[in-house]
Protein backbone atom coordinates (compact mmCIF):
# COMPACT_ATOMS: atom_id res chain seq x y z
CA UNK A 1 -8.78 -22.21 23.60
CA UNK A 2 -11.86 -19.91 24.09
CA UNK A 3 -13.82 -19.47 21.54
CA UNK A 4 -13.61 -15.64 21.74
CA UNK A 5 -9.70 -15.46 21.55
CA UNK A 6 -10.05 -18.10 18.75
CA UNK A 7 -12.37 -15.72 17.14
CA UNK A 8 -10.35 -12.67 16.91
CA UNK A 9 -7.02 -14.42 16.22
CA UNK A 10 -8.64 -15.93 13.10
CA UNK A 11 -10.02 -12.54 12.40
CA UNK A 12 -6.68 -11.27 12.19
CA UNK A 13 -5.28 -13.89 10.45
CA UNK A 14 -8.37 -13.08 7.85
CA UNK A 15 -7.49 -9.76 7.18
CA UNK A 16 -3.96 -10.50 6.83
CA UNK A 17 -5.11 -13.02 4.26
CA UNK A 18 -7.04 -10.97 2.63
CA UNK A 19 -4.85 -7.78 2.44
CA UNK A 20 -2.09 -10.86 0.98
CA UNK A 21 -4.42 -11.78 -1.94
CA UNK A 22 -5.04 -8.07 -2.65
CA UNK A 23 -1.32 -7.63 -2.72
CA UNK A 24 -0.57 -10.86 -5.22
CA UNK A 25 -3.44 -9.91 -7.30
CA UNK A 26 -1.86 -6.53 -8.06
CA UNK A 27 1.76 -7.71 -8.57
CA UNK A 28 0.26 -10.47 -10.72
CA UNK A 29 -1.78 -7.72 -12.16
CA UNK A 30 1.43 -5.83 -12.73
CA UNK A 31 3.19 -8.34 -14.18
CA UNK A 32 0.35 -9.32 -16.78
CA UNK A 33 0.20 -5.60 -17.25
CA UNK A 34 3.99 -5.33 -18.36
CA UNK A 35 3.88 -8.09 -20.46
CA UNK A 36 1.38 -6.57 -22.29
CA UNK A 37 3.14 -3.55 -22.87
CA UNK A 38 6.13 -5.19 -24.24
CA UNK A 39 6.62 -7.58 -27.46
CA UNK A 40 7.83 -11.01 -24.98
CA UNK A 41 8.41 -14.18 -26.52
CA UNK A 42 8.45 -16.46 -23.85
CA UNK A 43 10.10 -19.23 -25.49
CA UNK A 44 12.75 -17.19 -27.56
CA UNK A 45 13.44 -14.04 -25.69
CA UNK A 46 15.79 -14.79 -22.54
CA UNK A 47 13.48 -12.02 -20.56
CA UNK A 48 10.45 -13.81 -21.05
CA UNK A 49 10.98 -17.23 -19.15
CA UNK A 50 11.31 -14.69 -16.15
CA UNK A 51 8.31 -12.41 -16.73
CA UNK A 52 6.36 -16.23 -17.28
CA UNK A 53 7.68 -17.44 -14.05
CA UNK A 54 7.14 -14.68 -11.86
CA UNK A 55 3.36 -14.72 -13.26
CA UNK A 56 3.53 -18.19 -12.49
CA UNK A 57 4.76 -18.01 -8.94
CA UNK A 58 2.67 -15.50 -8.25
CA UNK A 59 -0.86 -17.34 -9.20
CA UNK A 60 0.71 -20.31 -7.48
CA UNK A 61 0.75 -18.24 -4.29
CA UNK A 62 -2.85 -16.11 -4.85
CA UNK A 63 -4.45 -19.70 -4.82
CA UNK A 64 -2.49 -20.65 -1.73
CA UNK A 65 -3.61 -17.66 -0.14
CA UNK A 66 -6.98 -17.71 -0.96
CA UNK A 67 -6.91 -21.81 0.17
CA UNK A 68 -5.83 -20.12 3.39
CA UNK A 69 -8.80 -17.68 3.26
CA UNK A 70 -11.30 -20.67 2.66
CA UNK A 71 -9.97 -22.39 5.68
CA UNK A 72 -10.02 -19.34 7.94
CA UNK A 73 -13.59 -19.22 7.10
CA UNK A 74 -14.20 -22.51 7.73
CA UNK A 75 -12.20 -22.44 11.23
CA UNK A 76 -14.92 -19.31 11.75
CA UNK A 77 -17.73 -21.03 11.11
CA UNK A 78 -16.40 -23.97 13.59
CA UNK A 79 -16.30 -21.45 16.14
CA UNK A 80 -19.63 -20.16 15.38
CA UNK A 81 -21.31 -23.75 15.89
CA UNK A 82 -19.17 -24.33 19.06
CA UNK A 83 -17.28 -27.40 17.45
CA UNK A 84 -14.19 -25.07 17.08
CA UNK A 85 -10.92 -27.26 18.68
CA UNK A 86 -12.70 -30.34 18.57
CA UNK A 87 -11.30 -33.19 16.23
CA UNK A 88 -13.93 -33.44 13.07
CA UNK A 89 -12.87 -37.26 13.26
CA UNK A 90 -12.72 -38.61 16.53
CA UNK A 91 -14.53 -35.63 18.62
CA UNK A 92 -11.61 -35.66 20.96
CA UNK A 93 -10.32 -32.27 21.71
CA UNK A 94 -7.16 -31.04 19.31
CA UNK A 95 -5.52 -28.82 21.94
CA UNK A 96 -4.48 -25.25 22.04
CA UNK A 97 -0.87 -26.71 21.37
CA UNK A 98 -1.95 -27.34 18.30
CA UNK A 99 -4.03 -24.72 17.47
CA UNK A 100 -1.83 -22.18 18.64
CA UNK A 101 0.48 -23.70 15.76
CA UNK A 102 -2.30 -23.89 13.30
CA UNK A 103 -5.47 -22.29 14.25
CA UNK A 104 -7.22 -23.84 11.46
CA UNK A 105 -6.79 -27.46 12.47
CA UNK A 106 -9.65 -29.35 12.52
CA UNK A 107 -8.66 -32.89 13.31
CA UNK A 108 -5.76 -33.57 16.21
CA UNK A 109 -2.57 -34.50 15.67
CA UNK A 110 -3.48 -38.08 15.85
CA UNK A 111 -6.07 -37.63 12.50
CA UNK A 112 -4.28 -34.81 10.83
């Protein structure tokens, strides 16, 4: 894959990352916020198992996203040092298969 088509597709992918973790963090936010607001006993009140699992699920999936942002950046800096599709453990190349798949691969199928 060329490294400038690599580039802007993980660009993309960045700022859809990014506009994901803003997105969580307010819902999250939101539900924090409305548990605040209201007098939840998570262990008594039917309502608040809910209300603890959604604020649950939704950290579970800000730190997935944000793992996603950290290897998007990495993948970027890859393609900034010109080893970008080439396998960080046997320096074979991982093939735009692959990449097309996952554009943040950094080993080949073989190592992954």
């Amino acid at each position: 894959m060329d490294d400038d088509v690599a580039r802007d597709r993980l660009l993309a992918l960045r700022e859809e990352t990014l506009r994901r973790v803003a997105g969580l963090g307010t819902s999250r936010d939101d539900v924090v916020a409305a548990a605040l607001d209201s007098n939840v006993d998570d262990e008594h009140d039917p309502e608040g198992a809910t209300i603890a699992f959604e604020r649950e699920q939704l950290s579970a999936l800000l730190t997935q996203a944000r793992g996603r942002l950290g290897e998007i950046d990495a993948a970027l800096v890859r393609v900034e040092a010109g080893t970008y599709g080439v396998c960080e453990t046997c320096g074979e190349p991982i093939g735009d298969e692959r990449l097309e798949a996952r554009p943040t691969a950094s080993r080949c199928v073989r190592h992954a």
